[in-house]
Protein backbone atom coordinates (compact mmCIF):
# COMPACT_ATOMS: atom_id res chain seq x y z
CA UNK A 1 4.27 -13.99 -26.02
CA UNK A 2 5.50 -16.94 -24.23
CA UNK A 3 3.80 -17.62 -20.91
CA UNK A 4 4.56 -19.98 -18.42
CA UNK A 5 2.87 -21.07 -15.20
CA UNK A 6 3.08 -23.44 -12.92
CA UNK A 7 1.36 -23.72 -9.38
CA UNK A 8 2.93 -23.58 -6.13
CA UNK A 9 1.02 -24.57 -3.21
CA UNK A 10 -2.47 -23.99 -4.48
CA UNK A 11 -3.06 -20.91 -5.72
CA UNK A 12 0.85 -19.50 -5.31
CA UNK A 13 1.98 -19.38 -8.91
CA UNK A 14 4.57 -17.65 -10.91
CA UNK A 15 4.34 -17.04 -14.80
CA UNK A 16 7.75 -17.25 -16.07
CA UNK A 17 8.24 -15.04 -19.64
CA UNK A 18 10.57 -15.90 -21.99
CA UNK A 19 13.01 -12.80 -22.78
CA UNK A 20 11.49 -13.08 -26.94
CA UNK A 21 8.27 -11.70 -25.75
CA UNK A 22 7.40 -8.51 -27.91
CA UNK A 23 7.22 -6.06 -25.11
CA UNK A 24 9.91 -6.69 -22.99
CA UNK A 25 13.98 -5.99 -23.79
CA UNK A 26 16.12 -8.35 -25.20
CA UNK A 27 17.75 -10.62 -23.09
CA UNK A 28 16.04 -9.99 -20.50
CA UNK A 29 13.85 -12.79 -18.26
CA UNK A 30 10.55 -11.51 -16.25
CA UNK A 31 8.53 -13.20 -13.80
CA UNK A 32 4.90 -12.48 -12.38
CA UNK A 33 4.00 -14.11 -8.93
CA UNK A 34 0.32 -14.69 -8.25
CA UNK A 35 -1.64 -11.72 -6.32
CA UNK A 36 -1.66 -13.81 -3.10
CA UNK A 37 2.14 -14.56 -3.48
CA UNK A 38 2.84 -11.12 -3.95
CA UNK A 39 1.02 -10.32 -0.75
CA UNK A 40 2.90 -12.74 1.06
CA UNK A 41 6.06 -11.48 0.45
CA UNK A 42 5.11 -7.66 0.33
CA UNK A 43 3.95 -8.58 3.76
CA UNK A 44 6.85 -10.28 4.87
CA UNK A 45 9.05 -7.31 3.13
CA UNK A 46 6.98 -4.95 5.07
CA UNK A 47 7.65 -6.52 8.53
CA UNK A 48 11.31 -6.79 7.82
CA UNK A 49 11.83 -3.32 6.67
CA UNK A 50 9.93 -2.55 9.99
CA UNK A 51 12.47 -4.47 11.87
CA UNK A 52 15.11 -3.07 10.47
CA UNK A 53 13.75 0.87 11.51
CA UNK A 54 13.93 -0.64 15.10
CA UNK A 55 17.35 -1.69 14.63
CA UNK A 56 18.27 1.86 13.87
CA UNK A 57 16.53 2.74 16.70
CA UNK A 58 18.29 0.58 18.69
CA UNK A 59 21.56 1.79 17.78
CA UNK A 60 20.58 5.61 18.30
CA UNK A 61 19.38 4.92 21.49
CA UNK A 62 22.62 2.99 22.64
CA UNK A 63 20.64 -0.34 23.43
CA UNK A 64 22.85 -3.14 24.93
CA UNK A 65 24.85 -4.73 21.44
CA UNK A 66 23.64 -8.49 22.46
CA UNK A 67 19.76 -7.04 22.14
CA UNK A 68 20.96 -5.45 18.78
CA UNK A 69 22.72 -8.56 17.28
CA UNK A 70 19.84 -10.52 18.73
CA UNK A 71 17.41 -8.71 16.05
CA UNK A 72 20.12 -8.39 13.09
CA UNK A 73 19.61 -12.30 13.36
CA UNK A 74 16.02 -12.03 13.61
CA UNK A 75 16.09 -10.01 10.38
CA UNK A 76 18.43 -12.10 8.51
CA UNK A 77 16.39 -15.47 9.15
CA UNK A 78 12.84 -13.48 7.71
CA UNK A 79 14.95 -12.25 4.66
CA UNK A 80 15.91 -16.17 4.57
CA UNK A 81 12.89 -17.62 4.57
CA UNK A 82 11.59 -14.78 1.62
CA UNK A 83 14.48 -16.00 -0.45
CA UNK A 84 13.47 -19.69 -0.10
CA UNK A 85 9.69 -18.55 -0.76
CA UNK A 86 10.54 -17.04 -4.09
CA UNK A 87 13.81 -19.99 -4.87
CA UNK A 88 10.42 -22.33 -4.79
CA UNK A 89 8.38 -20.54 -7.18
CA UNK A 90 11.46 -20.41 -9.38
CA UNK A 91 12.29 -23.77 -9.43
CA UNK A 92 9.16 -25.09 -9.57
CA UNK A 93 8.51 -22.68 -12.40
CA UNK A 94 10.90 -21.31 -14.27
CA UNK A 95 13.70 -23.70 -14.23
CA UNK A 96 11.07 -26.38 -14.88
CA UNK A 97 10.25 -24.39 -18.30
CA UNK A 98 13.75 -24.02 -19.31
CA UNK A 99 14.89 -27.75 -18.98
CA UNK A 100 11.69 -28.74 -20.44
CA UNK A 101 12.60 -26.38 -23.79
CA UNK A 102 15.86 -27.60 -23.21
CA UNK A 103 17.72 -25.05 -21.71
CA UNK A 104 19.93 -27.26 -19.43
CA UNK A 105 22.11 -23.74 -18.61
CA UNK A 106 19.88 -22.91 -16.17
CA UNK A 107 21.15 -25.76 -14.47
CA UNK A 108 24.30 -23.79 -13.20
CA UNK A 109 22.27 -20.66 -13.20
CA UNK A 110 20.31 -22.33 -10.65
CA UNK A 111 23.44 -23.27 -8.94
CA UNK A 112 24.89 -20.01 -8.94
CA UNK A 113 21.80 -18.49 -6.99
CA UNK A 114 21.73 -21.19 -4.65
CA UNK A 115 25.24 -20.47 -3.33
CA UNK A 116 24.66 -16.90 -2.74
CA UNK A 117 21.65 -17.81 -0.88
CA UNK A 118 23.88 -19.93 1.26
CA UNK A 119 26.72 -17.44 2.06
């Protein structure tokens, strides 16, 4: 198997597998993010997905639509900043791996994600 890793601020890595590995299906690419990476963004997930109950809550409860729009925002920027967490890993990971085995694809790949990140 084909293992890649690369660290990311300290002990934050990601392992990038190639999609020729034995075990996994054809074609398709698999990543594993460090224990304490995971726990930051299982963390992050978790206080999101909590925000997002209140929202509901909001909404049943009639709150004021400024308050509500007010915490959509909230939860947008935290989803942000978890896709910029993991768009760091990948870059300095992944993509890294396939230019370096010359892969340039991932190039536009890369450029792809990056623009529905920015919608």
């Amino acid at each position: 198997m084909d293992v890649k890793k690369i660290a990311v601020e300290g002990e934050n890595t990601v392992h990038c597998h190639d999609s020729h590995s034995g075990h996994q299906e054809e074609g398709v690419r698999h990543s594993h993010h460090s224990d304490e990476m995971k726990n930051i963004l299982t963390t992050r997930l978790n206080r999101i997905e909590g925000q997002i109950r209140g929202i509901k809550g909001m909404i049943e409860r009639d709150t004021y639509c400024d308050d509500v729009l007010t915490q959509i925002a909230a939860v947008q920027s935290a989803l942000n900043g978890v896709g910029k967490l993991l768009l760091e890993g990948h870059m300095k990971s992944c993509v890294i791996d396939r230019i370096q085995a010359g892969e340039h694809e991932v190039i536009d790949e890369l450029l792809v994600t990056v623009k529905k990140l920015m919608k």
